[in-house]
N, C-alpha and C. Protein backbone atom coordinates (compact mmCIF):
# COMPACT_ATOMS: atom_id res chain seq x y z
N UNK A 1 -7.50 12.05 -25.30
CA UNK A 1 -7.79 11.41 -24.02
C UNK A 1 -6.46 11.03 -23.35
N UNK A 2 -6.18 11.19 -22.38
CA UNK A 2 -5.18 11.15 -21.64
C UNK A 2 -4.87 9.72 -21.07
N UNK A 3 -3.85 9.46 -20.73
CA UNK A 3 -3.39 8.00 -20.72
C UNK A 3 -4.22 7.67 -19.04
N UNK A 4 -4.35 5.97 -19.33
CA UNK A 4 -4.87 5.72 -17.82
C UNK A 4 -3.60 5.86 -16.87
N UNK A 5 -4.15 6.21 -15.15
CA UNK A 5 -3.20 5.53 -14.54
C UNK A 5 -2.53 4.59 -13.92
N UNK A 6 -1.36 4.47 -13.35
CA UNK A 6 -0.77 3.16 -13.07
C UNK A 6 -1.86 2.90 -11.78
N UNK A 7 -2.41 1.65 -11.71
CA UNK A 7 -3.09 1.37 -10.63
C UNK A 7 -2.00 0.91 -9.59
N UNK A 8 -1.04 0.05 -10.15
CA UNK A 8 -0.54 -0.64 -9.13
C UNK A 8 1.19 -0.33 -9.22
N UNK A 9 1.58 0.74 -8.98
CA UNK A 9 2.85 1.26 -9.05
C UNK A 9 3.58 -0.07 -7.81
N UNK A 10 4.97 0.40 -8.37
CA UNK A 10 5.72 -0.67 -7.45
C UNK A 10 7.38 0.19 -7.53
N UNK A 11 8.07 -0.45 -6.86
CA UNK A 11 9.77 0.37 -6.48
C UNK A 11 10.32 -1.01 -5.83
N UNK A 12 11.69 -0.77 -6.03
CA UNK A 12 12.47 -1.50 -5.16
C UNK A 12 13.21 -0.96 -4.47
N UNK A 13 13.19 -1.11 -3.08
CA UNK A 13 13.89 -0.62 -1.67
C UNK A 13 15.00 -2.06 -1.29
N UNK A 14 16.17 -0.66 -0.43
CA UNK A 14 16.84 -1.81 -0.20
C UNK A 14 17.07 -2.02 1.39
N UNK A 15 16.56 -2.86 2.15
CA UNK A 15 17.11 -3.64 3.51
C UNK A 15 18.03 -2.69 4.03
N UNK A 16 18.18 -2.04 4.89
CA UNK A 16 19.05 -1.31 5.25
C UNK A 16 19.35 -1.76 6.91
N UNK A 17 20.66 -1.87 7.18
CA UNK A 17 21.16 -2.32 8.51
C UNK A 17 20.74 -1.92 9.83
N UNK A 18 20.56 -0.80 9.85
CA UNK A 18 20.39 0.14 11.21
C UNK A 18 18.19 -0.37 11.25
N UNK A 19 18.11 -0.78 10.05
CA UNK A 19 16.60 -1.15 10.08
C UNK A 19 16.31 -2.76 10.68
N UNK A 20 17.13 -3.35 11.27
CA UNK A 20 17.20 -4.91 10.98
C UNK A 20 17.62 -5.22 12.60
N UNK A 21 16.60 -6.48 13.17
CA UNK A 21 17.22 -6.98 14.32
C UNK A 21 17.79 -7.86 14.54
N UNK A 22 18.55 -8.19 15.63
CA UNK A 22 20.00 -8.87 15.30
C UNK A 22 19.93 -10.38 14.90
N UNK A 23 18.80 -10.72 14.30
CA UNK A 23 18.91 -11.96 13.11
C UNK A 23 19.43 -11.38 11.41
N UNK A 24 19.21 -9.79 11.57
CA UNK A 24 19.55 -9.37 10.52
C UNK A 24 18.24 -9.32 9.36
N UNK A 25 17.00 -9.53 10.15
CA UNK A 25 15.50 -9.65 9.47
C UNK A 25 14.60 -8.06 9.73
N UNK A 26 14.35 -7.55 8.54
CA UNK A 26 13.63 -5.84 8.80
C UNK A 26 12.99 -5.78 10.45
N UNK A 27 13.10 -5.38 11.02
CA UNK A 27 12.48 -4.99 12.40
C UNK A 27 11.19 -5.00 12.21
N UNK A 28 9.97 -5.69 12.59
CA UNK A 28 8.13 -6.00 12.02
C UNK A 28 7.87 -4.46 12.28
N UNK A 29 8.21 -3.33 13.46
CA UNK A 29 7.67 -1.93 13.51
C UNK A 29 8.03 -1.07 12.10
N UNK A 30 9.41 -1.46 11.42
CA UNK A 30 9.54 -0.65 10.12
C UNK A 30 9.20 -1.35 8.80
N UNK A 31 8.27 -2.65 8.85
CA UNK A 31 7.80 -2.65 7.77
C UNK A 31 6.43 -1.68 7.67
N UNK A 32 5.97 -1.18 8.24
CA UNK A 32 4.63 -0.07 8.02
C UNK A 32 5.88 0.93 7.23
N UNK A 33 6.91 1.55 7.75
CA UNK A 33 7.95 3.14 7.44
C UNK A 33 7.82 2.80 5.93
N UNK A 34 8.74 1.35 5.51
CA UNK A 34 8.71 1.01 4.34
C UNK A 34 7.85 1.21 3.49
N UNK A 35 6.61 0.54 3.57
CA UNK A 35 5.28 0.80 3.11
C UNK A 35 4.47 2.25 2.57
N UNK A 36 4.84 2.81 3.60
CA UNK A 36 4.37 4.04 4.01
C UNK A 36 4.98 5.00 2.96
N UNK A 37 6.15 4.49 2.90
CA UNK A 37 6.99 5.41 2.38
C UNK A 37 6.95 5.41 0.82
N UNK A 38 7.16 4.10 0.69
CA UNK A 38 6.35 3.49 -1.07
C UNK A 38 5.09 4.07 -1.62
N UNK A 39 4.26 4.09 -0.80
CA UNK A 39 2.83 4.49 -0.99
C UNK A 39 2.77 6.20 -1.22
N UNK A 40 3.62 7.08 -0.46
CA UNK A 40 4.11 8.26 -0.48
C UNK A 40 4.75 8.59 -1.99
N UNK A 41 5.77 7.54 -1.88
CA UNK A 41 6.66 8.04 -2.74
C UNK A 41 6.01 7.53 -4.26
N UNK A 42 5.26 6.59 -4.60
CA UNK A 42 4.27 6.23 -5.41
C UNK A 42 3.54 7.10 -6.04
N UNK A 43 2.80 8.04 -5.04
CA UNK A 43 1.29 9.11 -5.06
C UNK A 43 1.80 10.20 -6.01
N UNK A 44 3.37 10.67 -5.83
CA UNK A 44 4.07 11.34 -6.25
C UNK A 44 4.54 11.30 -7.15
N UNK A 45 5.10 10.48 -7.49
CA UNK A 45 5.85 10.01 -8.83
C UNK A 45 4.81 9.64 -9.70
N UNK A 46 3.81 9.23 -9.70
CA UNK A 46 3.05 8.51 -10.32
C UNK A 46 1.61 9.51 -10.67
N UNK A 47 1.87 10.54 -9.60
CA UNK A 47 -0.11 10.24 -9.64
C UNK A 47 0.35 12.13 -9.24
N UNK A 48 1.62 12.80 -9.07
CA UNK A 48 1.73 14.23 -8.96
C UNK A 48 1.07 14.69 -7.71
N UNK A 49 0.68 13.67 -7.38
CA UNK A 49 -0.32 13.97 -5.65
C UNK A 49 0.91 13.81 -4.27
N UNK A 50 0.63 15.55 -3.75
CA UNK A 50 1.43 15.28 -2.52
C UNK A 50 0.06 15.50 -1.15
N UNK A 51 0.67 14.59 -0.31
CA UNK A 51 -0.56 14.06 0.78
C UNK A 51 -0.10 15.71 1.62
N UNK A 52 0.72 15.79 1.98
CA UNK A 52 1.29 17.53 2.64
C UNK A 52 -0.08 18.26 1.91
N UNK A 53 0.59 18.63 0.97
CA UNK A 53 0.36 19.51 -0.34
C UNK A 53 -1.92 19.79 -0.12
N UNK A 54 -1.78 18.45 -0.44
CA UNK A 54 -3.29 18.29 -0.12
C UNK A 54 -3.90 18.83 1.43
N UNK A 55 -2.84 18.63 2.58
CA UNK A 55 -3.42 19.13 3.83
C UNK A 55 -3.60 20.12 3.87
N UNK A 56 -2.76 21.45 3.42
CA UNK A 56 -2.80 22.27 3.26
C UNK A 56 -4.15 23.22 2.74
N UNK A 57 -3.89 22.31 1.56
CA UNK A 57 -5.35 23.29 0.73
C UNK A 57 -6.58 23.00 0.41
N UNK A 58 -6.49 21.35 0.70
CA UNK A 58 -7.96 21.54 1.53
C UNK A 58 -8.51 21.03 2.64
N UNK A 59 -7.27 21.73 3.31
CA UNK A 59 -8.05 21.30 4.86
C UNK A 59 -8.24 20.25 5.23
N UNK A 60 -7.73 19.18 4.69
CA UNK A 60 -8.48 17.47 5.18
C UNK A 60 -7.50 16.86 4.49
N UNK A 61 -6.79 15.81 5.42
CA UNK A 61 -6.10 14.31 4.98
C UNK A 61 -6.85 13.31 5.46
N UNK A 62 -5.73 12.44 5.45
CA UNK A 62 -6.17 10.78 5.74
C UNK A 62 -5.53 10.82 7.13
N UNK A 63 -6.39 9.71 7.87
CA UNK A 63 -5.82 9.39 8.78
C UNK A 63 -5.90 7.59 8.80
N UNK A 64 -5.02 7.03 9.24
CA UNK A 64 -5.17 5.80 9.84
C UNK A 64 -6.16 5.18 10.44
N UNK A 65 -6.66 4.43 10.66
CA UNK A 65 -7.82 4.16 11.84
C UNK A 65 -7.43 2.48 11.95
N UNK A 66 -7.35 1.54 10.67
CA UNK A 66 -6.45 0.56 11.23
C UNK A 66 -5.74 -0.18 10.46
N UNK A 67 -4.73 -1.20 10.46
CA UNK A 67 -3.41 -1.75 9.77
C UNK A 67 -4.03 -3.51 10.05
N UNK A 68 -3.71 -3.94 9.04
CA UNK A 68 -4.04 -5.45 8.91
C UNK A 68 -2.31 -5.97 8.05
N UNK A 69 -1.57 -6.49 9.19
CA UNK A 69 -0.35 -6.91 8.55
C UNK A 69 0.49 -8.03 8.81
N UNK A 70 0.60 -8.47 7.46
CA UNK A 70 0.66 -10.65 8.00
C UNK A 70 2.44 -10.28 7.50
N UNK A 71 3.47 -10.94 8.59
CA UNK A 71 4.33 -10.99 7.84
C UNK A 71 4.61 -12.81 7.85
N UNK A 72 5.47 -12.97 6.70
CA UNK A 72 4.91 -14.18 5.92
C UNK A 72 6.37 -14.65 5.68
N UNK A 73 7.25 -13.52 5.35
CA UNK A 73 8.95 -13.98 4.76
C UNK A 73 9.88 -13.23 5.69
N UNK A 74 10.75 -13.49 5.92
CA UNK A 74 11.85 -12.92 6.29
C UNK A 74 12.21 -11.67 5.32
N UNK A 75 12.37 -10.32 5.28
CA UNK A 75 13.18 -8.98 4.84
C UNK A 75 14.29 -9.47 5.02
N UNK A 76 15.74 -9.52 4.41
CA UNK A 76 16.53 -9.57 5.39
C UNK A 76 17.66 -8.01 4.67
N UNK A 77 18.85 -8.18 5.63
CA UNK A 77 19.83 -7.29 5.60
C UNK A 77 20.21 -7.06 4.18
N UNK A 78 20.72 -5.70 3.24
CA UNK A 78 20.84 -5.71 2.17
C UNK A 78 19.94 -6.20 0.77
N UNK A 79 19.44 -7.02 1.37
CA UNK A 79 18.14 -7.79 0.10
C UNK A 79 17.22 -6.28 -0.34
N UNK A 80 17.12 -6.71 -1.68
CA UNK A 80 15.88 -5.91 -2.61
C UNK A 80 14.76 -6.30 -2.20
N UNK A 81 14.09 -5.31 -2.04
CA UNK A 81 12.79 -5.81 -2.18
C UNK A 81 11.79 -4.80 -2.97
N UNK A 82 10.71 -5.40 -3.30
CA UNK A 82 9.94 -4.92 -4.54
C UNK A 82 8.63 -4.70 -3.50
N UNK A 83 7.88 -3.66 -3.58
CA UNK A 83 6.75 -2.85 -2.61
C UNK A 83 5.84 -2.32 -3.77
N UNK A 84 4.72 -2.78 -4.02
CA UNK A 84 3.57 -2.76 -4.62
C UNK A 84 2.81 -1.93 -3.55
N UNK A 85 1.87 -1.37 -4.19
CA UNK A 85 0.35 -0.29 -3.67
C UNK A 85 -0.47 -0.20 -4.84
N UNK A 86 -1.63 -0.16 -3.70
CA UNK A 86 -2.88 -0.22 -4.84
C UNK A 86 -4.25 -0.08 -3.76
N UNK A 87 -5.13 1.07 -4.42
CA UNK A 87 -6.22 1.37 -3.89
C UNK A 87 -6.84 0.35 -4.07
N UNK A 88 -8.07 -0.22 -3.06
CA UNK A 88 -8.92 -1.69 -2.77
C UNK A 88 -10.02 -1.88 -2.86
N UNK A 89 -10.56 0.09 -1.93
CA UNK A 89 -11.79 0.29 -1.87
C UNK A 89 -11.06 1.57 -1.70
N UNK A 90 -12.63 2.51 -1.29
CA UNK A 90 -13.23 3.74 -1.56
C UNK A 90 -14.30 3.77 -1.24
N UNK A 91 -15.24 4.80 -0.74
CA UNK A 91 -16.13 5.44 -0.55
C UNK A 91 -16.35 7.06 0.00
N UNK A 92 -17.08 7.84 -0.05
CA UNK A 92 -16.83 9.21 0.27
C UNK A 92 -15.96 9.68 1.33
N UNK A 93 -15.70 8.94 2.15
CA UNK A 93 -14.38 9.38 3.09
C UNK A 93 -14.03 8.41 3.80
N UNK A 94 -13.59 7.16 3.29
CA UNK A 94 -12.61 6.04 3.57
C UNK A 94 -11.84 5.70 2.39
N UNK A 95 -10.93 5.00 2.51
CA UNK A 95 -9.65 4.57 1.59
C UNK A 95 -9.20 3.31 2.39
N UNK A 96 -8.98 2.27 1.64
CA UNK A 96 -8.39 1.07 1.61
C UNK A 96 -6.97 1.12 0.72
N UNK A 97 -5.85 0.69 1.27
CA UNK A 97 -4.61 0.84 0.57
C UNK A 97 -3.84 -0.76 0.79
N UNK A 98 -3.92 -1.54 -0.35
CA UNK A 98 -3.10 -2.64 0.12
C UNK A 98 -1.48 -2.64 -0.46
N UNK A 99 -0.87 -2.65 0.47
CA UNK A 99 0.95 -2.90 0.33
C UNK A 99 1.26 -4.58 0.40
N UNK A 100 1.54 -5.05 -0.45
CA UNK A 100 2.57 -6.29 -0.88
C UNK A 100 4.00 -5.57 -0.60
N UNK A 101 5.07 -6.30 -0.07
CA UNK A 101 6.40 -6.50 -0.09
C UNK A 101 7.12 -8.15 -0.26
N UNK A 102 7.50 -7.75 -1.82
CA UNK A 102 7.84 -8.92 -2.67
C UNK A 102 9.51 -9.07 -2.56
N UNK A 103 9.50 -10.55 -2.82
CA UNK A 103 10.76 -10.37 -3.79
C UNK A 103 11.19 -9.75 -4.47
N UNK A 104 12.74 -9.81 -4.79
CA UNK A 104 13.03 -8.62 -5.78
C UNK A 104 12.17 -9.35 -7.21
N UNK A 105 12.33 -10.30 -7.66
CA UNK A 105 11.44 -10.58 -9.15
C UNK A 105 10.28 -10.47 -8.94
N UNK A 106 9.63 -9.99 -7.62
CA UNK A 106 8.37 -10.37 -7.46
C UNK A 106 7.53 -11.62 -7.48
N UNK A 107 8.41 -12.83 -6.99
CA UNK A 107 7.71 -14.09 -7.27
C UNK A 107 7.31 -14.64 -5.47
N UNK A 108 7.65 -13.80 -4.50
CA UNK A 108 7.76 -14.41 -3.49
C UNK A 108 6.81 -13.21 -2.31
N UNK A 109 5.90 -13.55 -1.63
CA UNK A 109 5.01 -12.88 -0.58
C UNK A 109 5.90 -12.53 0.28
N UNK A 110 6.33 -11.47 1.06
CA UNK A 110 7.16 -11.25 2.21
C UNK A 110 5.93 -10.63 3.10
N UNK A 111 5.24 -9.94 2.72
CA UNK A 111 4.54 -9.36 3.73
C UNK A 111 2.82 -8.55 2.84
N UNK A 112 2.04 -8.46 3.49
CA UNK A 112 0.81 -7.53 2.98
C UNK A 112 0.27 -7.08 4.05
N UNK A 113 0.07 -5.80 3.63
CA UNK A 113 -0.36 -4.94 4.74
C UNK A 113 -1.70 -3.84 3.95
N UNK A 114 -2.95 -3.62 4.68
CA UNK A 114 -4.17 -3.21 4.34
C UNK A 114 -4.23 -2.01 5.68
N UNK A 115 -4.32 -0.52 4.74
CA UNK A 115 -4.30 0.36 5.69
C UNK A 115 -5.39 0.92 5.69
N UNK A 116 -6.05 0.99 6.53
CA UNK A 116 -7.61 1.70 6.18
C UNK A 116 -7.63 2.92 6.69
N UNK A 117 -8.47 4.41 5.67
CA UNK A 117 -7.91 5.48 6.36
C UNK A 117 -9.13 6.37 6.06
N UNK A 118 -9.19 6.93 7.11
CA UNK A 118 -10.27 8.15 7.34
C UNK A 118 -9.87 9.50 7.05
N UNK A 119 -10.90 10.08 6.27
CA UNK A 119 -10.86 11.26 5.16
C UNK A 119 -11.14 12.23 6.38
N UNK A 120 -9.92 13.42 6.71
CA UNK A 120 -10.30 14.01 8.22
C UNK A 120 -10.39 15.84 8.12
N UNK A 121 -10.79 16.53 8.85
CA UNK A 121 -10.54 17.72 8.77
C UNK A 121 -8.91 17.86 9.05
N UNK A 122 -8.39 18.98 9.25
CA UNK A 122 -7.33 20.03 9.55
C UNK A 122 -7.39 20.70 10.32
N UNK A 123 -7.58 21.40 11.39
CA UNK A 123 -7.08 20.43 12.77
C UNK A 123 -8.85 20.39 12.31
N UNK A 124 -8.71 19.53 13.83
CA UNK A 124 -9.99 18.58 14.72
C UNK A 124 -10.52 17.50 14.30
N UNK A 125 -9.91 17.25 12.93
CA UNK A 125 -9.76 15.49 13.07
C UNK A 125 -11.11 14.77 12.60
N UNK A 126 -11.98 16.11 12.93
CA UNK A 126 -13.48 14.81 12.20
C UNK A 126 -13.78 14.69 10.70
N UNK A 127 -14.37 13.76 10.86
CA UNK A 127 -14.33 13.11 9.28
C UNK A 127 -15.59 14.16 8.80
N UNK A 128 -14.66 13.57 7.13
CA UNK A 128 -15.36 14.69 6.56
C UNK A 128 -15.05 14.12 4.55
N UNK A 129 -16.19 14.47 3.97
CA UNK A 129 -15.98 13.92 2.46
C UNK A 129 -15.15 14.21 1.38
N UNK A 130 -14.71 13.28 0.81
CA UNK A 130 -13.86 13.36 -0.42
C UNK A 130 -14.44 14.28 -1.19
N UNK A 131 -13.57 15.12 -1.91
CA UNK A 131 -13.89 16.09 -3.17
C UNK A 131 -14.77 15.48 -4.17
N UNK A 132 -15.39 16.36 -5.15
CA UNK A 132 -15.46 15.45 -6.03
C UNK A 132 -14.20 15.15 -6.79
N UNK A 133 -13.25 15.74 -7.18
CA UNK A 133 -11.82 15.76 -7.63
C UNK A 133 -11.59 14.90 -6.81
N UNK A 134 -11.35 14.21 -5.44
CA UNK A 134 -10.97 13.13 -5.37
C UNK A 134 -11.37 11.78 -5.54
N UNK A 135 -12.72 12.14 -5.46
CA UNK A 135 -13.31 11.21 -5.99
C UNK A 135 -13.40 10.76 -7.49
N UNK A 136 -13.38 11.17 -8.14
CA UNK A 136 -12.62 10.85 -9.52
C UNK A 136 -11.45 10.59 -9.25
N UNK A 137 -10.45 10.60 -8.81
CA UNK A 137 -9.04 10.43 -9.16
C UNK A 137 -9.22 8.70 -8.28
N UNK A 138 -9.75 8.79 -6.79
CA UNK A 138 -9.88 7.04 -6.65
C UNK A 138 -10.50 6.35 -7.58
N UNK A 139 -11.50 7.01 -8.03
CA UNK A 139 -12.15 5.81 -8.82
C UNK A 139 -10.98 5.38 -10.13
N UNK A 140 -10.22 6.43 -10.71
CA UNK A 140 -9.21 6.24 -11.32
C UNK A 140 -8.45 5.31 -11.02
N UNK A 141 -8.07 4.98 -9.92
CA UNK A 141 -6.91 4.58 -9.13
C UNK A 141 -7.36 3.43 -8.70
N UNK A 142 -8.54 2.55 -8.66
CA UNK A 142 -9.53 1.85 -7.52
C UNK A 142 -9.15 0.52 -8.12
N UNK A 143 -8.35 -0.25 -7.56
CA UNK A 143 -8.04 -1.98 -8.02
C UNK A 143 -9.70 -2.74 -8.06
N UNK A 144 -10.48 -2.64 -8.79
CA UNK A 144 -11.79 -3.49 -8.54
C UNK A 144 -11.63 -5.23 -8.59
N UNK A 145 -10.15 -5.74 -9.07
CA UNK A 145 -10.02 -7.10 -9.60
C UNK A 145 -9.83 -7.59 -8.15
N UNK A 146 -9.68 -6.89 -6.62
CA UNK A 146 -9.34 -7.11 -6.00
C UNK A 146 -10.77 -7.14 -4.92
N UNK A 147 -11.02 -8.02 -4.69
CA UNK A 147 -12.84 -8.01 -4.12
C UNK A 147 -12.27 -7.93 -2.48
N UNK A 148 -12.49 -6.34 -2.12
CA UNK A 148 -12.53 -6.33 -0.65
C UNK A 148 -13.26 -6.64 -0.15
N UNK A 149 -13.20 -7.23 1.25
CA UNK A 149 -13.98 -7.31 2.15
C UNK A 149 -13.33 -7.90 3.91
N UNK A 150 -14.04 -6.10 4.49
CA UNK A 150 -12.71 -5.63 5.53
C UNK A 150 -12.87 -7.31 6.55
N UNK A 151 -13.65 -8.13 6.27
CA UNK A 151 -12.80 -9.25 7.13
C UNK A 151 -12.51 -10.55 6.25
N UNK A 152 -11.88 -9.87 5.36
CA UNK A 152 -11.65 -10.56 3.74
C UNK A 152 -9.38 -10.85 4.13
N UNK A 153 -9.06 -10.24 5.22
CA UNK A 153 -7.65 -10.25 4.71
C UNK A 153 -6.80 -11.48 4.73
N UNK A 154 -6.97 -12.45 5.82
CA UNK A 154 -6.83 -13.75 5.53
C UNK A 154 -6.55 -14.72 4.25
N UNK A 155 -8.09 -13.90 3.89
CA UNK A 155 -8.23 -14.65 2.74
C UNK A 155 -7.56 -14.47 1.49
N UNK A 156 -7.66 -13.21 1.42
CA UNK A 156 -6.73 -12.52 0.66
C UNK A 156 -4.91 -13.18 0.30
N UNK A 157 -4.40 -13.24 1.49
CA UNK A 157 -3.02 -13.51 1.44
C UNK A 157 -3.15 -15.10 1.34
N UNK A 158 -4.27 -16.07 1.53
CA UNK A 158 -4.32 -16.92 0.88
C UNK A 158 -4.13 -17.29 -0.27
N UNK A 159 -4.95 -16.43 -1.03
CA UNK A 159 -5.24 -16.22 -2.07
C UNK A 159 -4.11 -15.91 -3.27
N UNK A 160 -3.03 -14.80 -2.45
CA UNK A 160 -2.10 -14.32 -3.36
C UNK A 160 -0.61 -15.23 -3.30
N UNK A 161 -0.80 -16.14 -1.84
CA UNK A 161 0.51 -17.16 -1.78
C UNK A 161 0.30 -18.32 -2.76
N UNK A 162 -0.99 -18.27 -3.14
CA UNK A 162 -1.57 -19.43 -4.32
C UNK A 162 -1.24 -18.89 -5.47
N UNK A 163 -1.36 -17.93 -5.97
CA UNK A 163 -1.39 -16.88 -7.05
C UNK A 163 -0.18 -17.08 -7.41
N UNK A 164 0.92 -16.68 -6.75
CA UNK A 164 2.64 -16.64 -6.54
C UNK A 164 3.61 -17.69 -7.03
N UNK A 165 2.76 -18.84 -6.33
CA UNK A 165 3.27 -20.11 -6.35
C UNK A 165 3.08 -20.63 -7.49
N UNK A 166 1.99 -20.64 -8.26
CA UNK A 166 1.46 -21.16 -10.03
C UNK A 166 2.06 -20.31 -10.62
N UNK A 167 2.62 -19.01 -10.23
CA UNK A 167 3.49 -18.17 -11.08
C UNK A 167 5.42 -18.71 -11.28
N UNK A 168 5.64 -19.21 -9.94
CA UNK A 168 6.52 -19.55 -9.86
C UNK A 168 6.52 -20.84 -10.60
N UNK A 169 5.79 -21.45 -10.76
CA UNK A 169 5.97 -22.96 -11.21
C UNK A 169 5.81 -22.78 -12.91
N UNK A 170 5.21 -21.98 -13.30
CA UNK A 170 4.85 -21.22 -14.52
C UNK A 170 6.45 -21.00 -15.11
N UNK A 171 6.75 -20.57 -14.27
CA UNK A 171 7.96 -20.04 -14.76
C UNK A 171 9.75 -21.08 -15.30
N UNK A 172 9.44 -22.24 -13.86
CA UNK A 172 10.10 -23.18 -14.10
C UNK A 172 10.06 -23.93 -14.93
């Protein structure tokens, strides 16, 4: 039997200058690039899944439809930061993707972002159902400890600045 997979892969990126406005804090339009890019570079490393790769052959990606994103900390210039992903939900042709951007130890909320995305043709865009092959691989992948609910995000980052904080104090 083959090993499970990582549900909740994570990387550390670094703050880069030309990304930062002149407080020297990530620009709020390139924390999605960041994200985006984690979540990409995640699928890959982790999971051998390229989102290209997939358009190609079968005809259907994801698309966006909408972004739920609290920023909470300052990014700033040069700083590490640590970018978590993790599937939320699922169903035959939607996907829930939540991005945390942590501290570098991961003890501190900078930002969470919930991308919700529609399973689409190649061209013309209409929706259309997950494989069964993909559907096994979300359910693989599917954070269940994480109880969505799409007007749940509030609560959520409530939830995880509480979480954070007993971790931090845990620690002291």
């Amino acid at each position: 039997m083959a090993a499970p997979l990582l549900r909740t892969p994570e990387t550390l990126h670094r703050i880069r200058f030309q990304e930062c406005d002149m407080l020297g804090h990530l620009n709020n339009a390139r924390y999605l690039d960041y994200f985006l890019n984690a979540r990409e570079e995640h699928a890959l490393q982790h999971y051998a899944f390229n989102i290209g790769a997939l358009s190609r052959e079968a005809g259907a990606t994801w698309v966006i439809t909408k972004h739920q994103l609290a920023y909470l900390r300052p990014a700033n210039h040069g700083e590490q930061v640590r970018i978590r992903t993790q599937i939320i939900h699922f169903d035959n042709s939607n996907l829930v993707v939540e991005m945390l951007m942590l501290s570098e130890d991961g003890l501190r909320l900078k930002a969470l972002l919930w991308s919700e995305m529609a399973f689409v043709k190649v061209p013309g865009g209409t929706r259309t159902e997950h494989s069964d092959a993909l559907m096994d691989l979300l359910e693989q992948l599917d954070v269940e400890e994480v109880d969505y609910d799409p007007d749940g995000f509030d609560e959520r980052v409530k939830r995880l600045r509480k979480e954070m904080k007993r971790e931090r104090h845990e620690q002291d």
